[in-house]
PDB file of N, CA and C in Angstrom:
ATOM      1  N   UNK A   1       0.825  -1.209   0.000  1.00  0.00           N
ATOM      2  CA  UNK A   1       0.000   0.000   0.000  1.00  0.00           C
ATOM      3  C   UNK A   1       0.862   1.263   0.000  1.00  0.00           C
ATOM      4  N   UNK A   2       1.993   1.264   0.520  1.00  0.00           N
ATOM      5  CA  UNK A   2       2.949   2.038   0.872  1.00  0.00           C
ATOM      6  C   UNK A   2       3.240   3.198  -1.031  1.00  0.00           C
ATOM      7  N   UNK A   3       3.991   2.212  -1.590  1.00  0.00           N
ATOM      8  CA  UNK A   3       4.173   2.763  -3.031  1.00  0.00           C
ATOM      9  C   UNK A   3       2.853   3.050  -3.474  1.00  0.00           C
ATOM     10  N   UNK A   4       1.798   2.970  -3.351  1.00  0.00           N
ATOM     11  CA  UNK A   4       0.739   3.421  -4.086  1.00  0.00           C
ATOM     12  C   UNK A   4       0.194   4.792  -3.490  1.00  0.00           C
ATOM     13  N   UNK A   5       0.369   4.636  -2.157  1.00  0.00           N
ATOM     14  CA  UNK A   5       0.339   6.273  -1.808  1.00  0.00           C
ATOM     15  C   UNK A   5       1.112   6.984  -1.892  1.00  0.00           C
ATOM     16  N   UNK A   6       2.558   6.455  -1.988  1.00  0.00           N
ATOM     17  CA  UNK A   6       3.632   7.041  -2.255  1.00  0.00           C
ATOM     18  C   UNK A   6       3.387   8.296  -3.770  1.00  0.00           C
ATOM     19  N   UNK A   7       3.090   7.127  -4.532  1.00  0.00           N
ATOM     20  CA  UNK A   7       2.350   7.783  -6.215  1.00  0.00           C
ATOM     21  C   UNK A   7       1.323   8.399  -5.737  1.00  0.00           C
ATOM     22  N   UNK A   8       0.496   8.192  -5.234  1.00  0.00           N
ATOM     23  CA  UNK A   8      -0.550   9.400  -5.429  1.00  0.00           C
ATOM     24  C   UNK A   8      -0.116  11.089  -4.470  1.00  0.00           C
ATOM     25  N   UNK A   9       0.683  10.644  -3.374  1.00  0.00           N
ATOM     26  CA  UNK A   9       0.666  12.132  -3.111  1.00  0.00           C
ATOM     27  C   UNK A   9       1.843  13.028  -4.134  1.00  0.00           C
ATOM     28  N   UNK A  10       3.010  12.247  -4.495  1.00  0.00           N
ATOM     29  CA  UNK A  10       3.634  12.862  -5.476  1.00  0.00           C
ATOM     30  C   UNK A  10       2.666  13.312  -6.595  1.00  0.00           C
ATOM     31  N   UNK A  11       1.491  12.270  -7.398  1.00  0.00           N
ATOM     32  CA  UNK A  11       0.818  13.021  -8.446  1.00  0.00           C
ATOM     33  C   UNK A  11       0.079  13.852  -7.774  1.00  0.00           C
ATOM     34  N   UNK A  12      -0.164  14.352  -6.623  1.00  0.00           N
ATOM     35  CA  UNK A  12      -1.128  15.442  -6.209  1.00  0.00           C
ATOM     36  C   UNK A  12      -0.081  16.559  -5.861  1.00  0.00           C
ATOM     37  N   UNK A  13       1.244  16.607  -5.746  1.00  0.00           N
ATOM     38  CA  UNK A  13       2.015  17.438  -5.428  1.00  0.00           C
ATOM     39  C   UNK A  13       2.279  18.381  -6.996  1.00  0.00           C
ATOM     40  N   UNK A  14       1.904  17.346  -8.146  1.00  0.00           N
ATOM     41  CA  UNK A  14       2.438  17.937  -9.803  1.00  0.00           C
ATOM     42  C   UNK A  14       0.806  18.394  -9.814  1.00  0.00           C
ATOM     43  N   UNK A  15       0.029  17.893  -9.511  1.00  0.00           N
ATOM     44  CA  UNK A  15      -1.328  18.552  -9.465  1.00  0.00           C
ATOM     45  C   UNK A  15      -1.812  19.822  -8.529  1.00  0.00           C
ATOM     46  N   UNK A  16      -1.156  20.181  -7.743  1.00  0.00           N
ATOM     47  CA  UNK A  16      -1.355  21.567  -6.763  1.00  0.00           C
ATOM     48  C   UNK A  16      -0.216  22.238  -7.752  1.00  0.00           C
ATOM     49  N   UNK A  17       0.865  21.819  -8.210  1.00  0.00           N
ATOM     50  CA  UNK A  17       1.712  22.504  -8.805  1.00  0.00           C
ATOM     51  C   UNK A  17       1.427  23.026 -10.344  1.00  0.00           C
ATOM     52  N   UNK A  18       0.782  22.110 -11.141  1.00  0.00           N
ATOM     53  CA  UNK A  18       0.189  22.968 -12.082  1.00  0.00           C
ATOM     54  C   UNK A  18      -0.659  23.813 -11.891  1.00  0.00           C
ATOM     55  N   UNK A  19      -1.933  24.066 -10.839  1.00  0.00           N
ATOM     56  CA  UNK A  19      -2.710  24.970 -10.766  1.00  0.00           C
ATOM     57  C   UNK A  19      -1.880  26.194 -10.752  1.00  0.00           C
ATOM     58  N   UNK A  20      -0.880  26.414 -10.081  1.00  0.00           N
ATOM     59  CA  UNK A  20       0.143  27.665 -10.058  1.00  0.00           C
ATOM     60  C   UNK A  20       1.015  28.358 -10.838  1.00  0.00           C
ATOM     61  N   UNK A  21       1.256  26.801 -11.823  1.00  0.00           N
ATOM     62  CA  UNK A  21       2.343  26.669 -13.096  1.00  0.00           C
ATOM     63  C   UNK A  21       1.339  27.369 -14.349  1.00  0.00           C
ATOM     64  N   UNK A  22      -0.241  26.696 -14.648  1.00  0.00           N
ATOM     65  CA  UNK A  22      -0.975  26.991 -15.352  1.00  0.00           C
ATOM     66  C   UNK A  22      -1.720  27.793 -15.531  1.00  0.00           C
ATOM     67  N   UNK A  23      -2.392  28.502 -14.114  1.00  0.00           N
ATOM     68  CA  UNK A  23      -3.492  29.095 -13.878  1.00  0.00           C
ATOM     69  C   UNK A  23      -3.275  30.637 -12.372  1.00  0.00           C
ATOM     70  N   UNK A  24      -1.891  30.875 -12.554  1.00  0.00           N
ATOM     71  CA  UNK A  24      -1.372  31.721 -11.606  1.00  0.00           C
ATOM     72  C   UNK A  24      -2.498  32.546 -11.017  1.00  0.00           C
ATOM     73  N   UNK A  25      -3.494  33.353 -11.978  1.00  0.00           N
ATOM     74  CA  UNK A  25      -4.632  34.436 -11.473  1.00  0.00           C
ATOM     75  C   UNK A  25      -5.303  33.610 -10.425  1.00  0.00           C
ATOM     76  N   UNK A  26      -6.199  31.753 -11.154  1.00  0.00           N
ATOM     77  CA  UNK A  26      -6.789  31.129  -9.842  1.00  0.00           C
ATOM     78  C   UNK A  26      -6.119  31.122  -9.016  1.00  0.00           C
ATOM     79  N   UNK A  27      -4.830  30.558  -8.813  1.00  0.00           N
ATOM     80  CA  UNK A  27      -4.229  30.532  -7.634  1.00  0.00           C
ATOM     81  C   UNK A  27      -3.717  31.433  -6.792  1.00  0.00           C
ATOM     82  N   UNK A  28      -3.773  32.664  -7.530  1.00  0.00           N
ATOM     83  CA  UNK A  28      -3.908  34.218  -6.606  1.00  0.00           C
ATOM     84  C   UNK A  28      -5.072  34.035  -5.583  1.00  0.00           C
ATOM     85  N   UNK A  29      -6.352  33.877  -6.241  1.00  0.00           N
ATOM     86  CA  UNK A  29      -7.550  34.281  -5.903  1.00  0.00           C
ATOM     87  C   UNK A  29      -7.609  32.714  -4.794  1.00  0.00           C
ATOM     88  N   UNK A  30      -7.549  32.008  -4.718  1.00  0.00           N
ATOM     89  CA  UNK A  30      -7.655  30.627  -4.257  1.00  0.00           C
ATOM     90  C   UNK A  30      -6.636  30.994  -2.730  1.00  0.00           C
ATOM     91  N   UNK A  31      -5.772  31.770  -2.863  1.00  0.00           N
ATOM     92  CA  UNK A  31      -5.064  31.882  -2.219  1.00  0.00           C
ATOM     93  C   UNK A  31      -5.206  33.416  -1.023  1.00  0.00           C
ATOM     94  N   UNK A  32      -5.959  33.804  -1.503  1.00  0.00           N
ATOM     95  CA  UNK A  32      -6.443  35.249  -1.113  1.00  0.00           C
ATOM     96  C   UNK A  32      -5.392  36.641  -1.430  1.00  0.00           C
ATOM     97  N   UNK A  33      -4.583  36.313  -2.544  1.00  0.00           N
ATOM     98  CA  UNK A  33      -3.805  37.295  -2.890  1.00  0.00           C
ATOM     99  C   UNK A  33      -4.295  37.828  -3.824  1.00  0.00           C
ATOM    100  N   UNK A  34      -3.932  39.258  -4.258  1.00  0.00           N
ATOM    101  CA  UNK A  34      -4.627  40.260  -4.714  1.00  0.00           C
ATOM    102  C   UNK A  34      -3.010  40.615  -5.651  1.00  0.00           C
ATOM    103  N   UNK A  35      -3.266  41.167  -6.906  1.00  0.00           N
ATOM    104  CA  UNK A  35      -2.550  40.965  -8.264  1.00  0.00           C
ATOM    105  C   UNK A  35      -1.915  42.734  -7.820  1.00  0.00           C
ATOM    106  N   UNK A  36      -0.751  43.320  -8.481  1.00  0.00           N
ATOM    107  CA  UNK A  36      -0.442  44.416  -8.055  1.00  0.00           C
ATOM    108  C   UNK A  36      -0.722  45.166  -9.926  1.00  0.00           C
ATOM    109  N   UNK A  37       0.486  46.350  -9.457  1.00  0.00           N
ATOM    110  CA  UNK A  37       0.708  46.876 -10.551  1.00  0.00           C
ATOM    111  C   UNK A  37       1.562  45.827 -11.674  1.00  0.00           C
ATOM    112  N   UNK A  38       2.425  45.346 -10.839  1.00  0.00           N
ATOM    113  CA  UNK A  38       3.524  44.092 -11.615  1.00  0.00           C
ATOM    114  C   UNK A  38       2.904  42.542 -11.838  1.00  0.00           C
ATOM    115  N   UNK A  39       3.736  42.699 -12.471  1.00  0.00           N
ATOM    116  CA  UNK A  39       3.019  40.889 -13.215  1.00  0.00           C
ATOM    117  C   UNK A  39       4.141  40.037 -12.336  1.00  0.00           C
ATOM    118  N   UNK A  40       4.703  40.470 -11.423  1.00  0.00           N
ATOM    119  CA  UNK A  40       5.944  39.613 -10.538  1.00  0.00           C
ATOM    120  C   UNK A  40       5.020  38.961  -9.695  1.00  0.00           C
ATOM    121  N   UNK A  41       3.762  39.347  -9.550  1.00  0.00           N
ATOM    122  CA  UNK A  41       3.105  38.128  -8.314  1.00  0.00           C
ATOM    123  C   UNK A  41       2.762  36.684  -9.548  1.00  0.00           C
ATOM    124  N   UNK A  42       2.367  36.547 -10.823  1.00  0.00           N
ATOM    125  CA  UNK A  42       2.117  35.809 -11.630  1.00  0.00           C
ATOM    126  C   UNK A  42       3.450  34.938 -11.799  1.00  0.00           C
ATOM    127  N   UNK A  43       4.432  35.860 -11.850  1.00  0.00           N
ATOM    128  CA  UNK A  43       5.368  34.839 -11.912  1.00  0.00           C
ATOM    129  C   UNK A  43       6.306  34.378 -10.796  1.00  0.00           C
ATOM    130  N   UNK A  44       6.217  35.085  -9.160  1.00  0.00           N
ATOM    131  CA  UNK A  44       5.981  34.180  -8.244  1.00  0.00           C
ATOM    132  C   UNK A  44       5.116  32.886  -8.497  1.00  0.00           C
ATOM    133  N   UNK A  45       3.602  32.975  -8.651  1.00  0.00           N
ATOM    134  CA  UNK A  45       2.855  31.798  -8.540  1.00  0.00           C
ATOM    135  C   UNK A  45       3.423  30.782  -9.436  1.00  0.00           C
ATOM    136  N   UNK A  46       3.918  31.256 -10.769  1.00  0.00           N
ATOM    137  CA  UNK A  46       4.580  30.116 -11.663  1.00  0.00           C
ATOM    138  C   UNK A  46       5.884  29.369 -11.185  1.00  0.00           C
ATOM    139  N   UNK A  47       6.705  30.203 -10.444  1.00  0.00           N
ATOM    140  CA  UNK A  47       7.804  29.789  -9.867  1.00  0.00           C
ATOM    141  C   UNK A  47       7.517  29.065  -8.475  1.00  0.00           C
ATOM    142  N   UNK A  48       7.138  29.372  -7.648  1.00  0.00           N
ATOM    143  CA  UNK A  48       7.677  28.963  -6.234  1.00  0.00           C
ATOM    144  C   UNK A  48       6.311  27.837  -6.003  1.00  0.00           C
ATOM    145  N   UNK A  49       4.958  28.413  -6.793  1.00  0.00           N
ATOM    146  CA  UNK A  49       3.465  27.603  -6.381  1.00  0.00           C
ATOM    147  C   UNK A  49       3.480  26.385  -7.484  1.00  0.00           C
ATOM    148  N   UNK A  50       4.043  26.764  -8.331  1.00  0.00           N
ATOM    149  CA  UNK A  50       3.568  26.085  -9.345  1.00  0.00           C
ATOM    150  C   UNK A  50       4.684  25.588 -10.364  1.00  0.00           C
ATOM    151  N   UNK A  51       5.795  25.864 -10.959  1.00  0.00           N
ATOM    152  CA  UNK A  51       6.975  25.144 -11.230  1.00  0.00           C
ATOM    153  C   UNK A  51       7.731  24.270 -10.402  1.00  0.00           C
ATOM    154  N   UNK A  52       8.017  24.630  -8.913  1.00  0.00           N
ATOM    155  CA  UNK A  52       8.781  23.898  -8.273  1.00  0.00           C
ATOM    156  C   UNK A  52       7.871  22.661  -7.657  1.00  0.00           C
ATOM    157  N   UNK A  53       6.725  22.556  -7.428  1.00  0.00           N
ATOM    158  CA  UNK A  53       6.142  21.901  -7.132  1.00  0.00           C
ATOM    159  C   UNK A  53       5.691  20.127  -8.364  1.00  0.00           C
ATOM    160  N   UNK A  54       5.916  20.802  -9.491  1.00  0.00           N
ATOM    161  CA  UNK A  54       5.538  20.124 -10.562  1.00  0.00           C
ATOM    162  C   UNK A  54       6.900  19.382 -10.776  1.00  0.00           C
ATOM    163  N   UNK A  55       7.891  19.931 -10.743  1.00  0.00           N
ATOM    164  CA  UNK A  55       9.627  19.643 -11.185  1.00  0.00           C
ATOM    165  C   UNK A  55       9.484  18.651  -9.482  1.00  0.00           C
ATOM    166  N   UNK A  56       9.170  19.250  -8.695  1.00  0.00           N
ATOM    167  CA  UNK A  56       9.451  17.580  -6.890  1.00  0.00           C
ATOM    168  C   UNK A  56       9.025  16.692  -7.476  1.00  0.00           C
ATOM    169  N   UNK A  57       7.749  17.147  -7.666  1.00  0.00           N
ATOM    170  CA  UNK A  57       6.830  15.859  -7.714  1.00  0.00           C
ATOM    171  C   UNK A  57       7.225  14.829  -9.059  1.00  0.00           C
ATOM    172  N   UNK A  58       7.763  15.284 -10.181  1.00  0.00           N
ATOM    173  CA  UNK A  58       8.790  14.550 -11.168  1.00  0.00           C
ATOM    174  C   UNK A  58       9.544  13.934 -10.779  1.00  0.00           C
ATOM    175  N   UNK A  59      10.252  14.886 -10.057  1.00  0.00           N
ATOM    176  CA  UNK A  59      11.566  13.903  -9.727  1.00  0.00           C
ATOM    177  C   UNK A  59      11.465  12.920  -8.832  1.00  0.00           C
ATOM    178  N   UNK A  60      10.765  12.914  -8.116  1.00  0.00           N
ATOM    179  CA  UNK A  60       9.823  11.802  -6.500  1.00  0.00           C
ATOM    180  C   UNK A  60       9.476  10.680  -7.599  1.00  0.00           C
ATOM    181  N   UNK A  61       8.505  10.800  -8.545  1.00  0.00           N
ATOM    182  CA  UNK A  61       8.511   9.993  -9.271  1.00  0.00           C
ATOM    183  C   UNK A  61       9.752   9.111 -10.183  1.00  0.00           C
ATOM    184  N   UNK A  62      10.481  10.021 -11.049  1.00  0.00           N
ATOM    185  CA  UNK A  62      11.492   9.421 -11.375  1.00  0.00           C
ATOM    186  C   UNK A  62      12.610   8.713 -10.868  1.00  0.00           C
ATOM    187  N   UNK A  63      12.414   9.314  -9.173  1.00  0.00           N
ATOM    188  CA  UNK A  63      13.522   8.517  -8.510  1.00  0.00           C
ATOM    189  C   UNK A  63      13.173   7.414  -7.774  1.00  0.00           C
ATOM    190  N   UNK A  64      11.881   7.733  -7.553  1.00  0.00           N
ATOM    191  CA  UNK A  64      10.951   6.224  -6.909  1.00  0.00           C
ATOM    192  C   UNK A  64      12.002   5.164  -6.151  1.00  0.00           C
ATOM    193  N   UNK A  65      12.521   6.003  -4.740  1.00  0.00           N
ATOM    194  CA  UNK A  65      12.984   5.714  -3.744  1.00  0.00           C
ATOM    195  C   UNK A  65      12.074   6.294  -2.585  1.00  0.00           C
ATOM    196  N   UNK A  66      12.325   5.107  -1.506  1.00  0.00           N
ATOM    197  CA  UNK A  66      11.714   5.702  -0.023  1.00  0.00           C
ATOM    198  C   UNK A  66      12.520   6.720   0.300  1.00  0.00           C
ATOM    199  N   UNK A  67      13.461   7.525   0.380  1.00  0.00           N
ATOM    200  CA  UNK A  67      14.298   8.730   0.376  1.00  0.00           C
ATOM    201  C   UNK A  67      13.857   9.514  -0.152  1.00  0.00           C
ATOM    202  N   UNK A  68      13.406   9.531  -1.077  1.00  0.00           N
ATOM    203  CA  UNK A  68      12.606  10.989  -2.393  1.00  0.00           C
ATOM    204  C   UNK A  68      11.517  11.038  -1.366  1.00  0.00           C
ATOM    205  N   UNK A  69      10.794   9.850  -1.786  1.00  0.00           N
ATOM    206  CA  UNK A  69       9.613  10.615  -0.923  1.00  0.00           C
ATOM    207  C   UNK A  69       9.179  10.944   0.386  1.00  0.00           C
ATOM    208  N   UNK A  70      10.312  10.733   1.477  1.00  0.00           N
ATOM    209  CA  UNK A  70      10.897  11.071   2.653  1.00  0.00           C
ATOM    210  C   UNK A  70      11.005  12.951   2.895  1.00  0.00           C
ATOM    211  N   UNK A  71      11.971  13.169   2.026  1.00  0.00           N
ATOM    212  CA  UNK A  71      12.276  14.549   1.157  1.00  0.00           C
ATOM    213  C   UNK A  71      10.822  14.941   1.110  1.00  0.00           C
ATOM    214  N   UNK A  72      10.112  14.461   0.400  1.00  0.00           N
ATOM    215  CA  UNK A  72       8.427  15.542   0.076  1.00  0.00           C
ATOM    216  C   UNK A  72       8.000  15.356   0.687  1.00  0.00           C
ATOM    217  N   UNK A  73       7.677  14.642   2.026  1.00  0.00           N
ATOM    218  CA  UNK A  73       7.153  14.766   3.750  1.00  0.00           C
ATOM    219  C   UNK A  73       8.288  15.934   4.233  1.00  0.00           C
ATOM    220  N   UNK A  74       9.255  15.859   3.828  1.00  0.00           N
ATOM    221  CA  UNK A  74       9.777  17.162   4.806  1.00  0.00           C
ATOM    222  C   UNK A  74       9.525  18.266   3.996  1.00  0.00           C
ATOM    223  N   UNK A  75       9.114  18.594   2.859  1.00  0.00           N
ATOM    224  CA  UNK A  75       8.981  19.852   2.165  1.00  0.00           C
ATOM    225  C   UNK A  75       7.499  20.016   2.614  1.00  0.00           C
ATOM    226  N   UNK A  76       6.584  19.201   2.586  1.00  0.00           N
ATOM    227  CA  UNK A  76       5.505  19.687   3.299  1.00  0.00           C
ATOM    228  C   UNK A  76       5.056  19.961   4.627  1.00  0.00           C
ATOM    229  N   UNK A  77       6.086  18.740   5.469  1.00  0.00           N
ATOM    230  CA  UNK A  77       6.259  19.667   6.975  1.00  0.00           C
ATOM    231  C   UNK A  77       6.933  21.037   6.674  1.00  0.00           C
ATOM    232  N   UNK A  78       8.121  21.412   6.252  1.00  0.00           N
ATOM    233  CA  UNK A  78       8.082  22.864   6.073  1.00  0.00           C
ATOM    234  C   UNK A  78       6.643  23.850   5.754  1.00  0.00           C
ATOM    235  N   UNK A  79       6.245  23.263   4.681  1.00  0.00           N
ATOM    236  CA  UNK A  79       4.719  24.075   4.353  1.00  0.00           C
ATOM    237  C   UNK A  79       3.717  24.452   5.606  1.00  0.00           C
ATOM    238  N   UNK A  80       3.323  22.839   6.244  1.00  0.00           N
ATOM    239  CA  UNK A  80       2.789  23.211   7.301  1.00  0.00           C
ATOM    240  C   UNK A  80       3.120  24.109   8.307  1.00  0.00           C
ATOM    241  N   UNK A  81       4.897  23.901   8.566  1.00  0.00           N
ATOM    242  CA  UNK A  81       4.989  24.275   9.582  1.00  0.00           C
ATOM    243  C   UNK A  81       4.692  25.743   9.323  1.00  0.00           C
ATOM    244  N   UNK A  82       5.103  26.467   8.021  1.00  0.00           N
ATOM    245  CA  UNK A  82       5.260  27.924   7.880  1.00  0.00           C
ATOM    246  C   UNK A  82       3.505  28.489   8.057  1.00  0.00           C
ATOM    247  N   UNK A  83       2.584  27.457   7.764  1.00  0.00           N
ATOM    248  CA  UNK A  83       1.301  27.412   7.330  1.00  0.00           C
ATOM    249  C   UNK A  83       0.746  28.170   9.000  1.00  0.00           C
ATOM    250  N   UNK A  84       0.896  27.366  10.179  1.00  0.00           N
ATOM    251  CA  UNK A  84       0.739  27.093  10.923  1.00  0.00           C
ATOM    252  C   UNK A  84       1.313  28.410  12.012  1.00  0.00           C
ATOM    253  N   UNK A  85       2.902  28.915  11.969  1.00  0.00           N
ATOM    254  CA  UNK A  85       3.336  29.693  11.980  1.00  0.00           C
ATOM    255  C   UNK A  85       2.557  30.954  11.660  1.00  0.00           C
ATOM    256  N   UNK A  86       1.824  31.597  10.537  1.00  0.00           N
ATOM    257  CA  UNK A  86       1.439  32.025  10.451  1.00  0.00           C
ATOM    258  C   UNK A  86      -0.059  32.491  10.902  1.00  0.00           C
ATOM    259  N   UNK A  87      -0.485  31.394  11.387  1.00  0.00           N
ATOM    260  CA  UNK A  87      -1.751  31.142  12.027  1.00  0.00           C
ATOM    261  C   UNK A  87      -1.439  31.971  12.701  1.00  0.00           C
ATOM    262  N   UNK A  88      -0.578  31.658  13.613  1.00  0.00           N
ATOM    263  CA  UNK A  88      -0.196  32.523  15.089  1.00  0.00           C
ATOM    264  C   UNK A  88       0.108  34.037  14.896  1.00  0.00           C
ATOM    265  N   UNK A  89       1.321  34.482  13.780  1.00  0.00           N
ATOM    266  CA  UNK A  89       1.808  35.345  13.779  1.00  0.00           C
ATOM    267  C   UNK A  89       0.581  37.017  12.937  1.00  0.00           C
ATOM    268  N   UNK A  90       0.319  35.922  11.681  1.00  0.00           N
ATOM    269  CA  UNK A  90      -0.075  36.843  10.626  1.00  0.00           C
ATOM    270  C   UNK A  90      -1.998  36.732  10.924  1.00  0.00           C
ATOM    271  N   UNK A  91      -2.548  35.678  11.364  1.00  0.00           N
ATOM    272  CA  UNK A  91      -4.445  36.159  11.440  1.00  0.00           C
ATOM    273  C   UNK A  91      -4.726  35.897  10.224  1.00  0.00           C
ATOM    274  N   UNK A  92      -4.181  34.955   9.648  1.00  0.00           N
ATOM    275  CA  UNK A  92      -5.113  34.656   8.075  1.00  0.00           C
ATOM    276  C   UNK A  92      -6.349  34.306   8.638  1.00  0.00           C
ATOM    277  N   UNK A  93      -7.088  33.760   7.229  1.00  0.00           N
ATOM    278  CA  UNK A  93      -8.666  33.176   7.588  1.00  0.00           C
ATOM    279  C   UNK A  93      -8.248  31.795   7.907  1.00  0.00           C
ATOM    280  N   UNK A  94      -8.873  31.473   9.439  1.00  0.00           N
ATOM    281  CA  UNK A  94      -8.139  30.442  10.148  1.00  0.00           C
ATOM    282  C   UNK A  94      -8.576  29.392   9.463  1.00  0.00           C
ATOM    283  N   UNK A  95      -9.729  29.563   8.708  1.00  0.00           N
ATOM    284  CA  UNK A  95     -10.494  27.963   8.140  1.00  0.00           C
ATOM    285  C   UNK A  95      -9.400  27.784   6.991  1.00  0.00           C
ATOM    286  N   UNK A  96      -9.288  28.673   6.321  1.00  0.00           N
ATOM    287  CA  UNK A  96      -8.518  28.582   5.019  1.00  0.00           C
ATOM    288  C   UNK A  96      -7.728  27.833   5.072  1.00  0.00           C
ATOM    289  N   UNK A  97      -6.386  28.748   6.504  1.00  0.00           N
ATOM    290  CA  UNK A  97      -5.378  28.315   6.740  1.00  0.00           C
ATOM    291  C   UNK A  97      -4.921  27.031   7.567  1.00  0.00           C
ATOM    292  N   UNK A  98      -5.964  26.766   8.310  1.00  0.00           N
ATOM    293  CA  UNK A  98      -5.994  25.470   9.199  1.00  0.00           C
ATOM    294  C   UNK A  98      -6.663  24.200   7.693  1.00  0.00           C
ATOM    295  N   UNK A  99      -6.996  24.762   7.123  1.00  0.00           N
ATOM    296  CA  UNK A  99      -7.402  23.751   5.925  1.00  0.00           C
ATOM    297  C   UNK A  99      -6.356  23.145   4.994  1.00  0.00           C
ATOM    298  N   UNK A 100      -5.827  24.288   4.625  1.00  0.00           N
ATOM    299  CA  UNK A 100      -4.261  24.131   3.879  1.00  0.00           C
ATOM    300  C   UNK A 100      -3.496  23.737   4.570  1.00  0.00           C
ATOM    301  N   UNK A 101      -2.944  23.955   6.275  1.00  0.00           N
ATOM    302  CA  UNK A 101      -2.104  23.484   6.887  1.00  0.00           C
ATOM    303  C   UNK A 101      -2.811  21.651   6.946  1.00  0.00           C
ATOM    304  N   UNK A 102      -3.132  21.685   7.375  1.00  0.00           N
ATOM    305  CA  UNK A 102      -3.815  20.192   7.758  1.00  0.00           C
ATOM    306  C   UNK A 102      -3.672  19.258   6.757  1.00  0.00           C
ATOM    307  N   UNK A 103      -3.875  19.664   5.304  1.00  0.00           N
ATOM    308  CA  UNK A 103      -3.529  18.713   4.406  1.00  0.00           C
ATOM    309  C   UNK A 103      -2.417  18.673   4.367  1.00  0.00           C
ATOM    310  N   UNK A 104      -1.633  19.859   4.622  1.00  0.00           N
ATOM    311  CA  UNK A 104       0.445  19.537   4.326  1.00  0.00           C
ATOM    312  C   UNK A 104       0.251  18.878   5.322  1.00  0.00           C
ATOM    313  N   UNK A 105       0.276  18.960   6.447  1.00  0.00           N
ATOM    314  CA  UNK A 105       0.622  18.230   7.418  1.00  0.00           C
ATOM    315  C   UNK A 105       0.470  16.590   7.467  1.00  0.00           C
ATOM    316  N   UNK A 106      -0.845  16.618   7.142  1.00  0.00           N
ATOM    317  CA  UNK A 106      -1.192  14.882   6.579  1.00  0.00           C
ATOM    318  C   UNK A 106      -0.020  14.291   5.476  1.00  0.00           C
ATOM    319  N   UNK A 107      -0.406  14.854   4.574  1.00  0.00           N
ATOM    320  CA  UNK A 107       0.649  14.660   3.217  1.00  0.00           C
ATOM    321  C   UNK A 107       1.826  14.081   4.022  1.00  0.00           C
ATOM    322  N   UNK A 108       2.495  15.844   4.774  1.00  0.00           N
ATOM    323  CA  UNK A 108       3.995  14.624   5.436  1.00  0.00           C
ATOM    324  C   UNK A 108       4.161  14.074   6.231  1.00  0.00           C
ATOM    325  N   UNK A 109       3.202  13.834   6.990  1.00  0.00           N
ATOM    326  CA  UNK A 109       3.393  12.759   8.151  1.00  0.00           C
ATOM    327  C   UNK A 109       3.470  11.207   7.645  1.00  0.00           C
ATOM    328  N   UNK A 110       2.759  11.139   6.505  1.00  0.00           N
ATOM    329  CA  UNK A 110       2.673  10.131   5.965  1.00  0.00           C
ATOM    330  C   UNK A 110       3.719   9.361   5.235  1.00  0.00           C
ATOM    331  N   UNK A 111       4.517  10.619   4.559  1.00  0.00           N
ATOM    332  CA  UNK A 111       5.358   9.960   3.713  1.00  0.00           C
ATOM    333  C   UNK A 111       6.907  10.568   4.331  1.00  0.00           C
ATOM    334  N   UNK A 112       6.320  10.978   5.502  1.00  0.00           N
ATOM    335  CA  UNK A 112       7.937  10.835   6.242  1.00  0.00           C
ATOM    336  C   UNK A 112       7.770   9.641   7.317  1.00  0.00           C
ATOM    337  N   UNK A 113       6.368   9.386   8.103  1.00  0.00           N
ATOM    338  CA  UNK A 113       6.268   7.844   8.855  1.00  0.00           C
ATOM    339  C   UNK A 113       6.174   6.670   8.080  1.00  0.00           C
ATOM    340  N   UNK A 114       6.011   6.947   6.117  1.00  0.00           N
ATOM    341  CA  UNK A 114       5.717   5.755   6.318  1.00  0.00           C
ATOM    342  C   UNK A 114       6.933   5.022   5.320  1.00  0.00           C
ATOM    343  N   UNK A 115       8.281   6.143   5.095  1.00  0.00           N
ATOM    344  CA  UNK A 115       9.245   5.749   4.220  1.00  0.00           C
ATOM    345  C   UNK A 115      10.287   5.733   5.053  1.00  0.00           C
ATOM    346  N   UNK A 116      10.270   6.481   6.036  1.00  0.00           N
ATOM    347  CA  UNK A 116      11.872   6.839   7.063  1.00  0.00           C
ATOM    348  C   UNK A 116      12.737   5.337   6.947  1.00  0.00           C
ATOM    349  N   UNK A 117      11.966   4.452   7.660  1.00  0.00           N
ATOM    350  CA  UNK A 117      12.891   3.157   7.589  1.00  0.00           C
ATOM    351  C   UNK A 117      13.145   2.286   6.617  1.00  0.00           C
ATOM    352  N   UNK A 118      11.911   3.142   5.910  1.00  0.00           N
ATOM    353  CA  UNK A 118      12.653   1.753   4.222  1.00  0.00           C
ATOM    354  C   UNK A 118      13.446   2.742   3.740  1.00  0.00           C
ATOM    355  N   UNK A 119      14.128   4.022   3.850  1.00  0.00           N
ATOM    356  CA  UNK A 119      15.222   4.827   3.119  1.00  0.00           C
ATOM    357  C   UNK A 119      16.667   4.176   3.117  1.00  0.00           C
ATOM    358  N   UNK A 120      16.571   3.403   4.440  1.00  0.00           N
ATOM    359  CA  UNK A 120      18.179   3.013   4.109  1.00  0.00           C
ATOM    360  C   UNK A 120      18.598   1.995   2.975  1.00  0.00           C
TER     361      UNK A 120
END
């Protein structure tokens, strides 16, 4: 069961990552960010939401080791943790943000408890 969730949260990691890669304005708005004078928030979303996310989740796949996908439990504990962090610091909309945190958090608990010992 392990490798099969393994594949699906990597294909959901190239799937949150194209929405950002493809569709930067939804993922402004999805996100509660608001577009400026510059087109640099569009290509934030292509870069950091939505390219790098699509290029992990490739390579998780292509390397299809318990180590890779060890690695994308800790990139999404980072997410959460920053997610979460912010709860406290910044007052987002807590549903939003406790919504988005909660799935990173799931995501890596999973595939950092459930690969750690098959990495070696």
């Amino acid at each position: 069961m392990t490798p099969a969730v393994n594949v699906i949260a990597a294909l959901l990691t190239i799937g949150f990552g194209l929405f950002g890669f493809l569709a930067p304005s939804f993922t402004l708005g999805a996100l509660d960010l608001t577009p400026t004078d510059s087109n640099m928030g569009l290509s934030e979303m292509r870069a950091s939401v939505g390219g790098l996310f699509v290029v992990t989740g490739l390579a998780v796949l292509f390397l299809n080791h318990p180590m890779a996908y060890t690695m994308l439990g800790v990139v999404y504990a980072g997410a959460a943790l920053g997610r979460f962090v912010s709860v406290v610091l910044d007052n987002p909309p807590l549903v939003k943000a406790a919504t988005f945190g909660g799935i990173e958090l799931v995501i890596a608990l999973w595939l950092i408890l459930a690969n750690i010992n098959r990495a070696t």
